[in-house]
Structures are given as structure tokens and as C-alpha cells.
N, C-alpha and C. Protein backbone atom coordinates (compact mmCIF):
# COMPACT_ATOMS: atom_id res chain seq x y z
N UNK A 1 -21.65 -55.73 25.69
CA UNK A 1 -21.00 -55.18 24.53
C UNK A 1 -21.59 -53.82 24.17
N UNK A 2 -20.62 -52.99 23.81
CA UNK A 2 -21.01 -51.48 23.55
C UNK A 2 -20.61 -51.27 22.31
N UNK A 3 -21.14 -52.08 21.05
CA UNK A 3 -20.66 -51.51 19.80
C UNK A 3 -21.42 -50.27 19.05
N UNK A 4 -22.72 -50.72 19.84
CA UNK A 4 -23.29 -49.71 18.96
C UNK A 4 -23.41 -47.88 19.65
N UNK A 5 -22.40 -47.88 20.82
CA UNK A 5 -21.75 -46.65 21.60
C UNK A 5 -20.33 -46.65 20.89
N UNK A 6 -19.78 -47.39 19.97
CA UNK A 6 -18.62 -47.07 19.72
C UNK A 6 -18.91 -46.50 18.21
N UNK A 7 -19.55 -47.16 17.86
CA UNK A 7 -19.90 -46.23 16.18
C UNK A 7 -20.60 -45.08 16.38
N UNK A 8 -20.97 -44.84 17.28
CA UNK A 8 -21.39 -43.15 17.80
C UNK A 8 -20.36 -42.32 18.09
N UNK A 9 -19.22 -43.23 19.01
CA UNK A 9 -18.09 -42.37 19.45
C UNK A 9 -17.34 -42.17 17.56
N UNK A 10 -17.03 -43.53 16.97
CA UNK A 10 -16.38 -43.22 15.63
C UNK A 10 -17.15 -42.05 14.58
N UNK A 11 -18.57 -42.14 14.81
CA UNK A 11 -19.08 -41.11 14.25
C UNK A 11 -18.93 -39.83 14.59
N UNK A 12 -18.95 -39.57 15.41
CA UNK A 12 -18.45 -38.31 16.63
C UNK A 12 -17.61 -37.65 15.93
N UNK A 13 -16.35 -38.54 16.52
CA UNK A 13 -14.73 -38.48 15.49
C UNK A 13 -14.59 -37.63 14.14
N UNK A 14 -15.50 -38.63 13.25
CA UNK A 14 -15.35 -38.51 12.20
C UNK A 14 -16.25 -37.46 11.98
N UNK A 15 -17.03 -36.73 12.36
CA UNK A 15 -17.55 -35.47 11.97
C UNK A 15 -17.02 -34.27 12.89
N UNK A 16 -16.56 -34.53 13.87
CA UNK A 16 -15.21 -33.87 14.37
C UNK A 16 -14.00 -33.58 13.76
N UNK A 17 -13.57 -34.53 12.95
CA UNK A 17 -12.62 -34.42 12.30
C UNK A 17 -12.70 -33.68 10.53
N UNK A 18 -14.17 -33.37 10.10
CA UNK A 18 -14.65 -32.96 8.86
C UNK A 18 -14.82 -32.02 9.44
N UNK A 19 -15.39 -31.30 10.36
CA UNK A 19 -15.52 -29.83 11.08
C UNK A 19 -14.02 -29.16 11.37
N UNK A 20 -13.18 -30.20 11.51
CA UNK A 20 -11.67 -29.65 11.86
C UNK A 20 -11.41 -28.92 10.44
N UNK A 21 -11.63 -30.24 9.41
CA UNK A 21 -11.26 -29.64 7.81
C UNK A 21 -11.67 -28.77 7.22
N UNK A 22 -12.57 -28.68 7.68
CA UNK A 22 -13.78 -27.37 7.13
C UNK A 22 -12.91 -26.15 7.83
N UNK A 23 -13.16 -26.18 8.99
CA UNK A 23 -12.27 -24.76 9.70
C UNK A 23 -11.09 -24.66 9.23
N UNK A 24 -9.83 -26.07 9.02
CA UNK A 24 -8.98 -25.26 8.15
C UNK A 24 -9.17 -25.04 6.93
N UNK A 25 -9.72 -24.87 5.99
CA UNK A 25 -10.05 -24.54 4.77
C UNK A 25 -10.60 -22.98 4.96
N UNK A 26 -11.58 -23.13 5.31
CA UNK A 26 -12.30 -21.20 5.79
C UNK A 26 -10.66 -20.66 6.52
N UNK A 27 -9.79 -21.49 6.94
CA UNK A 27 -8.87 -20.50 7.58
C UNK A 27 -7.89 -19.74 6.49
N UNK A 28 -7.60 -21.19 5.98
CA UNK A 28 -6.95 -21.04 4.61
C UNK A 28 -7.31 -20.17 3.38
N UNK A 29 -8.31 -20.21 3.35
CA UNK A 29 -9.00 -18.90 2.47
C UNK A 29 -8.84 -17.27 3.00
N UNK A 30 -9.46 -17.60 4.52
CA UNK A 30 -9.17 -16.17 5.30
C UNK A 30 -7.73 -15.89 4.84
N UNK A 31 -6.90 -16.64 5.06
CA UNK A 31 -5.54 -16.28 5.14
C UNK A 31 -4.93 -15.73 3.63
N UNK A 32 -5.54 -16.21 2.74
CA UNK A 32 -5.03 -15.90 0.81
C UNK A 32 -5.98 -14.75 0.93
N UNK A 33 -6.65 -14.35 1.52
CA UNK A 33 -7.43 -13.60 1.13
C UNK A 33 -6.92 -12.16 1.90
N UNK A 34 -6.67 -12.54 3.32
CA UNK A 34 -5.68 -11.20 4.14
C UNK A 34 -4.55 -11.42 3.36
N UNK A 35 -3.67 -12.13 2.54
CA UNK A 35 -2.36 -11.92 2.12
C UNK A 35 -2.33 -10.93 0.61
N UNK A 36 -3.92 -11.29 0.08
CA UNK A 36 -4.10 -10.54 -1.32
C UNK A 36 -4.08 -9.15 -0.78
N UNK A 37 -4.80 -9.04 0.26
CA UNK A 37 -5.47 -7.54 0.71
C UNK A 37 -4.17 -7.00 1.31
N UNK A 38 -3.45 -7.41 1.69
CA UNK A 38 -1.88 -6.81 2.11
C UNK A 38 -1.15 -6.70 1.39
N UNK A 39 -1.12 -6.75 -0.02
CA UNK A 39 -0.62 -6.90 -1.13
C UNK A 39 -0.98 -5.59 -2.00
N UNK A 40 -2.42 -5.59 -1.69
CA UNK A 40 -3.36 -4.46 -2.32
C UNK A 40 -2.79 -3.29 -1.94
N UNK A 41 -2.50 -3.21 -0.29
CA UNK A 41 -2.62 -2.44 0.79
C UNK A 41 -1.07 -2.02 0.47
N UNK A 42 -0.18 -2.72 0.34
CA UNK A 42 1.04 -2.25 -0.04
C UNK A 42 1.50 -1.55 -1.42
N UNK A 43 0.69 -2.05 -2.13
CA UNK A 43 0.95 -1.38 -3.66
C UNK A 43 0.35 0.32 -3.51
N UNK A 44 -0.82 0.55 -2.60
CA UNK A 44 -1.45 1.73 -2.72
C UNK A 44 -0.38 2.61 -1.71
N UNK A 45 -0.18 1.58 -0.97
CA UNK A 45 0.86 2.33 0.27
C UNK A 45 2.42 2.81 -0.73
N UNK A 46 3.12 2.67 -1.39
CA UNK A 46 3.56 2.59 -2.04
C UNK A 46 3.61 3.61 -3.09
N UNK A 47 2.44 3.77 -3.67
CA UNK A 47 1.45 4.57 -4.69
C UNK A 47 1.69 5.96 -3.91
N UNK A 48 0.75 5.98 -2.37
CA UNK A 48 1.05 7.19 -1.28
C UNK A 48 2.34 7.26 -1.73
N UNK A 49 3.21 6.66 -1.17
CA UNK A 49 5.10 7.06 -0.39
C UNK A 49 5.41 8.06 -1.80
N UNK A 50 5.03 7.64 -3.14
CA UNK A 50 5.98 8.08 -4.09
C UNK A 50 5.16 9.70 -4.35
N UNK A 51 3.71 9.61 -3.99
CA UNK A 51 3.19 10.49 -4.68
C UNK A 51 3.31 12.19 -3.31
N UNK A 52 3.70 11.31 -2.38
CA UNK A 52 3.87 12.33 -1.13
C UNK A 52 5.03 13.09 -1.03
N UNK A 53 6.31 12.09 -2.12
CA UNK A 53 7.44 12.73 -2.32
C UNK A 53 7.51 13.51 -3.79
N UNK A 54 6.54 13.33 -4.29
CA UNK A 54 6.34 14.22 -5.71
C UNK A 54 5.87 15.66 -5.12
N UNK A 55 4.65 15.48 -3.85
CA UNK A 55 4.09 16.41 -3.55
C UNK A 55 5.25 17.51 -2.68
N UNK A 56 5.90 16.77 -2.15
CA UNK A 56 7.03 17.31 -1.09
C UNK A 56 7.96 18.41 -1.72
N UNK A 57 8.50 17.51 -3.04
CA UNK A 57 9.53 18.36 -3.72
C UNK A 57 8.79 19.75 -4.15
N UNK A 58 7.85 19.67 -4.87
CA UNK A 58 6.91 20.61 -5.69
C UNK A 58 6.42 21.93 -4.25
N UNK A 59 6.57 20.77 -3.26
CA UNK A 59 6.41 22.00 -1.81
C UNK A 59 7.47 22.84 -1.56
N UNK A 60 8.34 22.43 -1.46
CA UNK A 60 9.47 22.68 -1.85
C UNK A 60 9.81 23.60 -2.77
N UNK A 61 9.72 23.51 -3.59
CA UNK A 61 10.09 24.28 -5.08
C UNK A 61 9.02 25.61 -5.03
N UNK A 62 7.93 25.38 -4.71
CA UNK A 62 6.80 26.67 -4.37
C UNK A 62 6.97 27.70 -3.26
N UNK A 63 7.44 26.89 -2.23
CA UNK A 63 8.11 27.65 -0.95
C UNK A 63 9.53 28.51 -1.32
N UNK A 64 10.43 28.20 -2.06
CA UNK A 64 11.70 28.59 -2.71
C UNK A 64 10.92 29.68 -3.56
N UNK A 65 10.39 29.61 -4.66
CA UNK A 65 9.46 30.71 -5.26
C UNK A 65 9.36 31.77 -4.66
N UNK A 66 8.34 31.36 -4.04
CA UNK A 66 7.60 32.35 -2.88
C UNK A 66 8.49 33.24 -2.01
N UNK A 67 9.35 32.42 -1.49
CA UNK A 67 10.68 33.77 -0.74
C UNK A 67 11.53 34.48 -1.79
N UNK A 68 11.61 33.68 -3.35
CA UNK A 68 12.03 35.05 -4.23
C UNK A 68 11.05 36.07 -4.44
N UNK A 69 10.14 35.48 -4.82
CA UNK A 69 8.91 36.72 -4.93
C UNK A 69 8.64 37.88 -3.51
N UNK A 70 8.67 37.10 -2.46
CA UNK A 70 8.55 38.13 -1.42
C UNK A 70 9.97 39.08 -1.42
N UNK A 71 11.57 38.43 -1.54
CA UNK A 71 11.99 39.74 -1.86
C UNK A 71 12.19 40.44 -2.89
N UNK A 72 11.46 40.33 -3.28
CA UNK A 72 11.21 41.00 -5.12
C UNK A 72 10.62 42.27 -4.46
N UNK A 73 9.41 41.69 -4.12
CA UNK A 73 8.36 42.45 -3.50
C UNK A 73 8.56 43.69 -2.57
N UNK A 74 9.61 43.20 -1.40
CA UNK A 74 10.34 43.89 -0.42
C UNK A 74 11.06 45.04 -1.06
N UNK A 75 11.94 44.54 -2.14
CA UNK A 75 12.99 45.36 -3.19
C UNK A 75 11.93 46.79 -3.54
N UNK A 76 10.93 46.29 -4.44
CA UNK A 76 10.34 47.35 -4.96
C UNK A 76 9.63 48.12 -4.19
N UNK A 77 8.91 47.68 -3.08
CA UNK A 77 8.54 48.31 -2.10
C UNK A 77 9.40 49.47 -1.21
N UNK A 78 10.63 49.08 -1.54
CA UNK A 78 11.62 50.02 -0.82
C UNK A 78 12.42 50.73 -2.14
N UNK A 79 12.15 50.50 -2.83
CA UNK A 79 12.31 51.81 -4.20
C UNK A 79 11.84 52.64 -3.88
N UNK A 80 10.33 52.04 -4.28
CA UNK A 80 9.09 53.27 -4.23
C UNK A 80 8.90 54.18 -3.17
N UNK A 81 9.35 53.76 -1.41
CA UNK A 81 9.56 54.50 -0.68
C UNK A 81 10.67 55.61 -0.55
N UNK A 82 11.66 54.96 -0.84
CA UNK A 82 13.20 55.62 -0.81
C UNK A 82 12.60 57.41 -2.14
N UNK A 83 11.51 57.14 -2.94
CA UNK A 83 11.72 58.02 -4.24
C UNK A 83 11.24 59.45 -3.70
């Protein structure tokens, strides 16, 4: 009789099977924890997209400026020569 090899094997098991639970739990955490941080990661991403199109327009609008001013510039420059 091998009982007292079988409550080794059941012990085995059964701390095999608490090591299983344990790993899914640490997985389960990993996992709420990458889903918070992708969450984070999207709100800032987000934060970027809007603030890159604030920056864009305003690029925009400065560049438009800037070629009135240069022929402003051009204009009077060719006054002052023409005089």
C-alpha cells in the first residue's frame, strides 16, 4: 500500500493548484493594471492629438501672416527703389 505516496502526490496537487491561483491573481492584477495604464496612455494621447491641432492651426495662421508681411515688405522695398 502506497498511501502515504498518495498524500504527497494530493499534496503536490494541491499546492500546485494554489501556485496556479496565485499566478492567476498576479496575472489579473498585471492585467487591471496594463488596462488603467492604457487608459492613462490614451487620455494623454488624446490631450497630444487636440493640442497638436491647436498648434497646427496657429501654424498656420503665423505662416499666412508672415507671407502678408513679406509682401508688405517687398511693396515698400520697391517704392523706395522705384523713388
Amino acid at each position: 500500500m502506497k498511501k502515504h505516496g498518495s498524500k504527497k502526490l494530493s499534496s503536490k496537487l494541491n499546492l500546485n493548484w494554489k501556485m496556479s491561483e496565485n499566478k492567476f491573481d498576479n496575472l489579473e492584477s498585471e492585467v487591471h493594471e496594463l488596462i488603467k495604464l492604457s487608459q492613462q496612455l490614451k487620455e494623454v494621447n488624446d490631450h497630444l492629438a487636440k493640442k497638436n491641432k491647436q498648434l497646427s492651426k496657429e501654424n498656420n495662421r503665423l505662416s499666412k501672416n508672415l507671407e502678408v508681411a513679406k509682401e508688405g515688405i517687398t511693396k515698400i522695398i520697391k517704392s523706395y527703389k522705384s523713388r
